[in-house]
C-alpha atoms as a PDB file:
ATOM      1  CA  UNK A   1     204.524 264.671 134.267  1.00  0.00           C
ATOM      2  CA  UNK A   2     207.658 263.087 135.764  1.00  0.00           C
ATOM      3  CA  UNK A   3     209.600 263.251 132.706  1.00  0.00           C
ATOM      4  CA  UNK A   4     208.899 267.403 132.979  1.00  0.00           C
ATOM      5  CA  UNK A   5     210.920 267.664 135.759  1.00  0.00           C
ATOM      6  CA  UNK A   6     213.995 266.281 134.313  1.00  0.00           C
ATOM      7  CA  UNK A   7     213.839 268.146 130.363  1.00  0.00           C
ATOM      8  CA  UNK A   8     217.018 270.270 130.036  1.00  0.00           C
ATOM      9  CA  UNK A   9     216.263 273.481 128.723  1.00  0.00           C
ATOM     10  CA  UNK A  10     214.871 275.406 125.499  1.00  0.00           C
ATOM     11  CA  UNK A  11     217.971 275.626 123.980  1.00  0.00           C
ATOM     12  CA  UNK A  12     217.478 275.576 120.339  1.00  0.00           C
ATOM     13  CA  UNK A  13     215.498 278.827 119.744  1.00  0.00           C
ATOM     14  CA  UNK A  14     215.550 279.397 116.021  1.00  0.00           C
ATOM     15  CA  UNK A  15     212.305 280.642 114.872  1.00  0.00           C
ATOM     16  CA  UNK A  16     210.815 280.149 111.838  1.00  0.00           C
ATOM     17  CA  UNK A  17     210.167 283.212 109.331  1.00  0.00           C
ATOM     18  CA  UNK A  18     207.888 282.296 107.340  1.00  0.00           C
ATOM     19  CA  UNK A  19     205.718 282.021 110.691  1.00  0.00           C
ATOM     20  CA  UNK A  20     206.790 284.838 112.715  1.00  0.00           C
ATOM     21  CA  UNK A  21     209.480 287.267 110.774  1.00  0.00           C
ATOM     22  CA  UNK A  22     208.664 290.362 112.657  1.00  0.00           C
ATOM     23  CA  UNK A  23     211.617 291.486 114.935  1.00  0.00           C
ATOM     24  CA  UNK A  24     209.084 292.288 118.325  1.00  0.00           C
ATOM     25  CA  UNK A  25     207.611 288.830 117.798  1.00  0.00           C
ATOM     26  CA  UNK A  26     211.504 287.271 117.814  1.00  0.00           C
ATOM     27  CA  UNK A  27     211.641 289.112 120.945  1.00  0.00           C
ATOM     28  CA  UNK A  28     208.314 287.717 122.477  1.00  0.00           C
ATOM     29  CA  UNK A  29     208.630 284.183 121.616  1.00  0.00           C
ATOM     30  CA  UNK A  30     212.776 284.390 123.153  1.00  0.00           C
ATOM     31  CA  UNK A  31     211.739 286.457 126.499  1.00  0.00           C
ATOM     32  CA  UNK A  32     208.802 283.558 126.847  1.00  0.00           C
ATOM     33  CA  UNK A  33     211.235 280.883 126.113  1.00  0.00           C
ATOM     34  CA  UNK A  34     213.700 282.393 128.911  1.00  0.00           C
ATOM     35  CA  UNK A  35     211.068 282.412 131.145  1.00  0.00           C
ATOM     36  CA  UNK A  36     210.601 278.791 130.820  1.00  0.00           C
ATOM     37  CA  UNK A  37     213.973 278.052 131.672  1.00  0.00           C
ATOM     38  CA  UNK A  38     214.104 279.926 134.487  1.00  0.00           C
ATOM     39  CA  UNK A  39     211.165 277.407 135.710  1.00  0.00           C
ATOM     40  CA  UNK A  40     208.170 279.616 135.140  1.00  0.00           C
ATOM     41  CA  UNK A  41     205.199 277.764 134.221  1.00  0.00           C
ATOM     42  CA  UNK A  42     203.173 280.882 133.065  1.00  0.00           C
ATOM     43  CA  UNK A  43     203.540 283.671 130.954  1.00  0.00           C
ATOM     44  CA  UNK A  44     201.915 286.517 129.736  1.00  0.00           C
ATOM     45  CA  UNK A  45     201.873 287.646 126.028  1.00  0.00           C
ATOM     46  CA  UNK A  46     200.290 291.776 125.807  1.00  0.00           C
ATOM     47  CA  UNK A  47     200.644 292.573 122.388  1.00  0.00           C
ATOM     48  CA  UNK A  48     198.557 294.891 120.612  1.00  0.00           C
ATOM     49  CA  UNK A  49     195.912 294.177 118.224  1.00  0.00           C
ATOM     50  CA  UNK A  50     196.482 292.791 114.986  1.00  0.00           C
ATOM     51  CA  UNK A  51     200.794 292.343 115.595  1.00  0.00           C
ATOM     52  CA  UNK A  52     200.026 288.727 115.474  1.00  0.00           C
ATOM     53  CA  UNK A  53     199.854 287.006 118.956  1.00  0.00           C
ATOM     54  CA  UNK A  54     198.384 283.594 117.176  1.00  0.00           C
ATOM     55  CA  UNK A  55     201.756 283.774 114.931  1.00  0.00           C
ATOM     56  CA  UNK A  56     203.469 283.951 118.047  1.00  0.00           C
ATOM     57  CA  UNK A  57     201.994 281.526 119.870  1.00  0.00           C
ATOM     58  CA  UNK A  58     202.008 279.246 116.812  1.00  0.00           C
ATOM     59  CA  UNK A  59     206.085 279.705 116.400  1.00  0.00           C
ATOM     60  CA  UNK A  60     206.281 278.860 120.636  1.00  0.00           C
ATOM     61  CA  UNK A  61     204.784 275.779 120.169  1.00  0.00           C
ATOM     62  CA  UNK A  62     207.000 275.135 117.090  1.00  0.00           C
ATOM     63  CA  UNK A  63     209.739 275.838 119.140  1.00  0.00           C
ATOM     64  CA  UNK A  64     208.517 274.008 122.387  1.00  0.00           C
ATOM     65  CA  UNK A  65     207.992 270.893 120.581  1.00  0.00           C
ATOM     66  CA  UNK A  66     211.531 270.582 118.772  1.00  0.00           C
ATOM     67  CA  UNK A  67     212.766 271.106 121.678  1.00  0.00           C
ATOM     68  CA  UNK A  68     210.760 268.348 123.553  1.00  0.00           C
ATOM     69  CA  UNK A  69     208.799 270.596 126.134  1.00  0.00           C
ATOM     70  CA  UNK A  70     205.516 270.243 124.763  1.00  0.00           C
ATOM     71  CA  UNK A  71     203.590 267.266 123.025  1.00  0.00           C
ATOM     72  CA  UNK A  72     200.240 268.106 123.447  1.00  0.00           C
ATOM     73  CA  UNK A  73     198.796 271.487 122.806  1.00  0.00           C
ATOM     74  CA  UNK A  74     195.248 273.104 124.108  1.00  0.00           C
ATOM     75  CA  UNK A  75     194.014 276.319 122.514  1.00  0.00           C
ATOM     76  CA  UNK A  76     190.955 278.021 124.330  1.00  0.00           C
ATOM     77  CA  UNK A  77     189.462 281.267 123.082  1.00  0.00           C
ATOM     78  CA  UNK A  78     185.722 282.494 124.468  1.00  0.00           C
ATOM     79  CA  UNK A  79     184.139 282.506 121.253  1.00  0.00           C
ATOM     80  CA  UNK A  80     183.920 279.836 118.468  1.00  0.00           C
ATOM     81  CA  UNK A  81     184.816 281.953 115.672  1.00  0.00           C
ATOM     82  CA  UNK A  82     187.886 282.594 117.311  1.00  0.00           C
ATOM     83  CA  UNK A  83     188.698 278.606 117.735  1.00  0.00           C
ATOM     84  CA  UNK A  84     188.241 278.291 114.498  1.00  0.00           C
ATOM     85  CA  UNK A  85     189.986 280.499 113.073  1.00  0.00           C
ATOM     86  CA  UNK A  86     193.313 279.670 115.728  1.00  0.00           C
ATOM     87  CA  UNK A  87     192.913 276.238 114.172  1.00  0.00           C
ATOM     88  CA  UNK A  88     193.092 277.180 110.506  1.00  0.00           C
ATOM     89  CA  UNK A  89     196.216 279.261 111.611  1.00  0.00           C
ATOM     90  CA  UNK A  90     198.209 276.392 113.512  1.00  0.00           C
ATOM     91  CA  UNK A  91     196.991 273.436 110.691  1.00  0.00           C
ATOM     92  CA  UNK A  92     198.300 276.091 107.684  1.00  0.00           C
ATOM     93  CA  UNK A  93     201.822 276.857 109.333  1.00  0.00           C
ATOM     94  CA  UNK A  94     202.224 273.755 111.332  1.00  0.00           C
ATOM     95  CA  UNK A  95     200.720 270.959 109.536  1.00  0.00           C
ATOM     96  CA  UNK A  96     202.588 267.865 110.608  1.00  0.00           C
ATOM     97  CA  UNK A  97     200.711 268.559 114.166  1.00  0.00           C
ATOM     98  CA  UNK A  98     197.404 266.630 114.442  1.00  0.00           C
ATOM     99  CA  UNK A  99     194.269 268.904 115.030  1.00  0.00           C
ATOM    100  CA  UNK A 100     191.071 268.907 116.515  1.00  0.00           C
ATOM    101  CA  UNK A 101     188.096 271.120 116.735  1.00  0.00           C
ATOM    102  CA  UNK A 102     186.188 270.164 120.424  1.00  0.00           C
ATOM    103  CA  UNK A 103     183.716 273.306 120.116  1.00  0.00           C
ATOM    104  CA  UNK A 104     183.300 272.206 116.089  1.00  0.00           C
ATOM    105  CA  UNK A 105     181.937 268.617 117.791  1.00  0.00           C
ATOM    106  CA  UNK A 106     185.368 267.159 116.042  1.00  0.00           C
ATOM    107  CA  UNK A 107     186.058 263.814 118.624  1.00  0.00           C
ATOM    108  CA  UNK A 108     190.128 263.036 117.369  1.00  0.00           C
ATOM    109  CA  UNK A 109     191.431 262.573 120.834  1.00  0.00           C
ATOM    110  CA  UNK A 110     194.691 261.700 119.760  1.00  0.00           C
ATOM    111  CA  UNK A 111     195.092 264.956 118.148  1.00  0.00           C
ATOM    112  CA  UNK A 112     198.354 267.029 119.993  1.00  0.00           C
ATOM    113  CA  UNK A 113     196.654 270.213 119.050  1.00  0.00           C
ATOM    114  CA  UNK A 114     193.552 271.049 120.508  1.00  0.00           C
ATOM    115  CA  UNK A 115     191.140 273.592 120.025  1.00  0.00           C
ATOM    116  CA  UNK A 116     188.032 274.535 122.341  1.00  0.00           C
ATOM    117  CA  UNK A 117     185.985 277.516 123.549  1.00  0.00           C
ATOM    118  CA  UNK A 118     186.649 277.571 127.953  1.00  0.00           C
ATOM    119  CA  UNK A 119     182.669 276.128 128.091  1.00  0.00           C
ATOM    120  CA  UNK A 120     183.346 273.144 125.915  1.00  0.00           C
ATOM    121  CA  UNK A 121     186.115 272.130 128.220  1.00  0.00           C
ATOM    122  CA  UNK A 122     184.421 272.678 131.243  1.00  0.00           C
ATOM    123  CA  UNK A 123     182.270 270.427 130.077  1.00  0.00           C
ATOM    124  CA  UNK A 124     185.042 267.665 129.437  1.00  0.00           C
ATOM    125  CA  UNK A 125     186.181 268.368 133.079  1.00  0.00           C
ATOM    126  CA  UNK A 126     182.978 268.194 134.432  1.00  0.00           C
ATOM    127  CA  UNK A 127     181.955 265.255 132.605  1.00  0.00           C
ATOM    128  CA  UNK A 128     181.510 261.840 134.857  1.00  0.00           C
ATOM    129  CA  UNK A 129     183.818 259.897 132.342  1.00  0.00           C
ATOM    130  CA  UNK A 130     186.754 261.628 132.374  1.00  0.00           C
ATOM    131  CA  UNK A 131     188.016 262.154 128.567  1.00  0.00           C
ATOM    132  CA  UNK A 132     191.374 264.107 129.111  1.00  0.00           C
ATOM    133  CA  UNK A 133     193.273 263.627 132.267  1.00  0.00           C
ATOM    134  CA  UNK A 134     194.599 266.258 134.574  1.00  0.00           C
ATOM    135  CA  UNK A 135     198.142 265.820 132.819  1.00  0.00           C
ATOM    136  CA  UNK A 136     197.027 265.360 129.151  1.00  0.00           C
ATOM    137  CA  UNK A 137     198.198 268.822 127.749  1.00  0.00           C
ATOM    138  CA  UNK A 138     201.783 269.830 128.193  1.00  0.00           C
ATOM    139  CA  UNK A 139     200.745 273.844 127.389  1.00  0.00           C
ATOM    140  CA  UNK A 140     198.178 275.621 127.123  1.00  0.00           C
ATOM    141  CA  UNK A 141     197.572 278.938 125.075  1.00  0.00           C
ATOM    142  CA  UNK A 142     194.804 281.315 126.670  1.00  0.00           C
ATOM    143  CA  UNK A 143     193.245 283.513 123.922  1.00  0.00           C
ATOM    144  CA  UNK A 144     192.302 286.952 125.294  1.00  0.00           C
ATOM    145  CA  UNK A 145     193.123 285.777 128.895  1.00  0.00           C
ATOM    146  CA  UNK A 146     192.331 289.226 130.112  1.00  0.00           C
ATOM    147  CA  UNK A 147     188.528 287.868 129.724  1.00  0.00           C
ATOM    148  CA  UNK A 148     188.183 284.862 131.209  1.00  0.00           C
ATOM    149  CA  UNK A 149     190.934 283.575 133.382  1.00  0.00           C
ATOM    150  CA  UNK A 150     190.299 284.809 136.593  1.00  0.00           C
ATOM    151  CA  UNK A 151     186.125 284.053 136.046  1.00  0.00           C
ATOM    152  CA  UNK A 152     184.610 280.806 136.459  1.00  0.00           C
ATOM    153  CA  UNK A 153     186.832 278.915 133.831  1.00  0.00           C
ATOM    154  CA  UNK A 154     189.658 279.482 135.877  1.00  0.00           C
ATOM    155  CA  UNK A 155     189.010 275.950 137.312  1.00  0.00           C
ATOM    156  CA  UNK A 156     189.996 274.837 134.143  1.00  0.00           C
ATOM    157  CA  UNK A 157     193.820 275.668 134.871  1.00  0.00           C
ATOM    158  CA  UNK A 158     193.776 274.244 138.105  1.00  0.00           C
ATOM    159  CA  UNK A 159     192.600 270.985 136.369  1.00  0.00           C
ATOM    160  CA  UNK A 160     195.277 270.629 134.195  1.00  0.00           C
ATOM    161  CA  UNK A 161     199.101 270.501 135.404  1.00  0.00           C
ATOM    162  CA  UNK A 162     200.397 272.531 132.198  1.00  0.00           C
ATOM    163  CA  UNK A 163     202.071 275.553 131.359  1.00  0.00           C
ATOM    164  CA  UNK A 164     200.090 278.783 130.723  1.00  0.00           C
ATOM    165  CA  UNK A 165     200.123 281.177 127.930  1.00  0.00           C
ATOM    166  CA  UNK A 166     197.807 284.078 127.767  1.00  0.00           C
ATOM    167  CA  UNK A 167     197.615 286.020 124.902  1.00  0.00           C
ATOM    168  CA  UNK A 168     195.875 289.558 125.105  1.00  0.00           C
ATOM    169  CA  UNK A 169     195.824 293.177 123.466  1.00  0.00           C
ATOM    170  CA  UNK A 170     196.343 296.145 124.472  1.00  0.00           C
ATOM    171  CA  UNK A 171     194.551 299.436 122.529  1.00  0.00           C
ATOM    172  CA  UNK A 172     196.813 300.649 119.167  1.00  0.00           C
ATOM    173  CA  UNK A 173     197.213 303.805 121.138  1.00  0.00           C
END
């Protein structure tokens, strides 16, 4: 956490294609990345459905962790299916990142990509013997934060000292 204070800025923003080609997605992942510099910690991604948020997201961490902003990654989504299929995304276009599946019951703590639904971590936080500390994950990417970040598992980003992604649509129309 001290060492975050002192990290010069994003300053080598070249994105990949083959993860996120699209022009609007350029856009997003640069307008999050200024953000960052300017010493926001959170950010909010609306894009609408199906224009590929999780590509997004996926290229920010690639970014992030070139670099050296971000070493440890946590993914939370509300429903399994959509854990699982965020970690099949990140493992196929980023696979020199370690993964790991907490809803799935996978235990690879060392993993710097993790993947949970918000009740499974609760459930690390609430735990007596404290797996992850309150600094373990340098960002954290909110699936469909318009759900579930201002409800109960909002203690969950008071817990950890990260940045904050949330990714969420908006209607085609």
């Amino acid at each position: 956490m001290i060492q975050r204070r002192d990290r010069g800025d994003i300053t080598d923003l070249s994105i990949n294609d083959e993860i996120t080609g699209r022009p609007y997605q350029k856009i997003a992942i640069t307008k999050l990345c200024e953000r960052f510099n300017e010493k926001h910690r959170r950010g909010l991604l609306v894009m609408a459905t199906g224009t590929g948020k999780t590509r997004v997201a996926i290229s920010l961490v690639d970014i992030l962790t070139r670099n050296n902003w971000v070493k440890n990654v946590l993914f939370l989504a509300d429903r399994t299916s959509l854990v699982h299929q965020a970690k099949i995304n990140f493992n196929k276009l980023l696979p020199s990142l370690s993964v790991c599946e907490l809803s799935a019951g996978e235990k690879d703590y060392n993993a710097r990509l993790m993947f949970s639904t918000y009740q499974t971590m609760i459930n690390y936080i609430d735990a007596e013997d404290k797996q992850f500390t309150s600094g373990r994950f340098d960002l954290i990417i909110i699936d469909e934060a318009h759900r579930s970040i201002f409800n109960r598992y909002g203690t969950i980003f008071d817990y950890y000292d990260s940045l904050l992604v949330g990714l969420t649509a908006t209607p085609k129309d």
